[in-house]
N, C-alpha and C. Protein backbone atom coordinates (compact mmCIF):
# COMPACT_ATOMS: atom_id res chain seq x y z
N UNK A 1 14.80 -46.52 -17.72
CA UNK A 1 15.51 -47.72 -17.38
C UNK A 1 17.00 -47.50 -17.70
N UNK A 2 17.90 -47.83 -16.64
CA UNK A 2 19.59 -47.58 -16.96
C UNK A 2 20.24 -48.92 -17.21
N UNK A 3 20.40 -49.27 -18.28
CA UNK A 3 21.49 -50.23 -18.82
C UNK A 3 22.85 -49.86 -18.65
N UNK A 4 23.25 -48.84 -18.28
CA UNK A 4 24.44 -48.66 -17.69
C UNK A 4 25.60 -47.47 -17.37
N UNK A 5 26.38 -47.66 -16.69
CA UNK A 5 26.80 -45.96 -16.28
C UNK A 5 28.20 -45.79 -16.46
N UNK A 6 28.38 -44.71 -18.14
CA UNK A 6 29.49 -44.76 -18.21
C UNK A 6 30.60 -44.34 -17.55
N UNK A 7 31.93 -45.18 -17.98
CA UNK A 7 33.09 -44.80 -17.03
C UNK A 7 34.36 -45.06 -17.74
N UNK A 8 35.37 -44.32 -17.49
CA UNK A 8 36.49 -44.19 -18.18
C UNK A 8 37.54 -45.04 -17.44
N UNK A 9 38.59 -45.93 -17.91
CA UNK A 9 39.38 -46.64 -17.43
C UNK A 9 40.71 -46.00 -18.42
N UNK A 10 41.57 -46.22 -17.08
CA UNK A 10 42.91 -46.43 -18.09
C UNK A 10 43.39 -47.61 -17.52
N UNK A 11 43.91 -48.46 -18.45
CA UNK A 11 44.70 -49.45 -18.30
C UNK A 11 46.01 -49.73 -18.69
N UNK A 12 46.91 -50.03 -18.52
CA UNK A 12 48.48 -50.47 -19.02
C UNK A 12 48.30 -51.55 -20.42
N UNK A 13 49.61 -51.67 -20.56
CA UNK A 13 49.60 -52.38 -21.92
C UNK A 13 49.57 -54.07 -21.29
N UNK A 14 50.15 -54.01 -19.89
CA UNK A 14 49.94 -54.93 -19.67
C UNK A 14 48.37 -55.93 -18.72
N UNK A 15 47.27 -55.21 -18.97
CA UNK A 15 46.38 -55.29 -18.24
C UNK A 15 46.20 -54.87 -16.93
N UNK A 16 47.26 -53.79 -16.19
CA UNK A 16 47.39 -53.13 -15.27
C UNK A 16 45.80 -51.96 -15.28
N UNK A 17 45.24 -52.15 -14.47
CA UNK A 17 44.50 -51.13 -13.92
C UNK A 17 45.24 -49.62 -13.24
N UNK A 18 45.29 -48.88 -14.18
CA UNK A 18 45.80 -47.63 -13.29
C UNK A 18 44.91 -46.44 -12.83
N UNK A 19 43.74 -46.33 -13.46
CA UNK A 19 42.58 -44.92 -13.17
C UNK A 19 41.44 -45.93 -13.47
N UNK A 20 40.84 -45.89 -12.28
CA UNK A 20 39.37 -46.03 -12.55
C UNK A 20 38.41 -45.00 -12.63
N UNK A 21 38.46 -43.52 -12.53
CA UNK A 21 38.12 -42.57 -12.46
C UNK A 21 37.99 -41.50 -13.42
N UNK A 22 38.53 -41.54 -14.44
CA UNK A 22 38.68 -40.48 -15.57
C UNK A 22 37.86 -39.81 -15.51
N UNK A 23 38.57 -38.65 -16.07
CA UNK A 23 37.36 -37.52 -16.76
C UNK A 23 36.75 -37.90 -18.05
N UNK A 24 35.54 -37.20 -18.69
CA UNK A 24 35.73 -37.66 -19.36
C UNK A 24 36.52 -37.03 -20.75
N UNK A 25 36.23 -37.18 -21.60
CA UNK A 25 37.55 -36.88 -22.80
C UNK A 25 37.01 -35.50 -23.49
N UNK A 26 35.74 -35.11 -23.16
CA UNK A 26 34.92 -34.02 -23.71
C UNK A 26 35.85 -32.79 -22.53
N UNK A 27 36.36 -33.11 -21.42
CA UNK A 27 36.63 -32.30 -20.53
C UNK A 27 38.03 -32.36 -20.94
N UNK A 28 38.94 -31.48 -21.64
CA UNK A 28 40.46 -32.13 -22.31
C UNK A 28 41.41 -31.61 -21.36
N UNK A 29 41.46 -30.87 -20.48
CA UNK A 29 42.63 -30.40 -19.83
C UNK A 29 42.62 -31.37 -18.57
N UNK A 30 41.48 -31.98 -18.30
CA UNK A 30 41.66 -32.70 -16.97
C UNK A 30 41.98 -33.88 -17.42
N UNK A 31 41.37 -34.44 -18.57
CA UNK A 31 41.35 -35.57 -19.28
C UNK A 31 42.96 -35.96 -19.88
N UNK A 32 43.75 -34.43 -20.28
CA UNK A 32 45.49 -34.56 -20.50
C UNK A 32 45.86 -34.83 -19.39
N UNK A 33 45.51 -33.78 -18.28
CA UNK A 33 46.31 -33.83 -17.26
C UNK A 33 46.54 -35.75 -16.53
N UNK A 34 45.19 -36.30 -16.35
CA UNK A 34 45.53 -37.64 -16.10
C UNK A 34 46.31 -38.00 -16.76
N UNK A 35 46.45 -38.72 -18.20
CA UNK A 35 46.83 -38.93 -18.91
C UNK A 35 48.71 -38.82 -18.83
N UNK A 36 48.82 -37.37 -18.85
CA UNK A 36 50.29 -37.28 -18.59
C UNK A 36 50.92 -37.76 -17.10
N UNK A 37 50.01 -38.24 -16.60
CA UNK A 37 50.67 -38.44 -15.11
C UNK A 37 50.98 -40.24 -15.03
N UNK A 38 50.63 -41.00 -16.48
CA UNK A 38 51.08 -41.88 -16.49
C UNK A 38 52.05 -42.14 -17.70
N UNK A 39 52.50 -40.98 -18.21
CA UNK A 39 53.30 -41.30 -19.09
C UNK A 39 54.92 -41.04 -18.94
């Protein structure tokens, strides 16, 4: 039975939705690479 399917969000400080897609954080070079593309 699936209670649910995880997923990574990034959001802004201001409740901005920017990635609904992430990697996840176990994967670190793809997981920086997003990351720096909103900073």
């Amino acid at each position: 039975m699936i209670n649910a399917i995880p997923r990574y969000l990034l959001i802004s400080k201001s409740g901005k939705i920017l990635n609904v897609e992430l990697p996840y954080p176990s994967q670190k070079e793809e997981f920086k690479s997003e990351l720096e593309k909103y900073l």
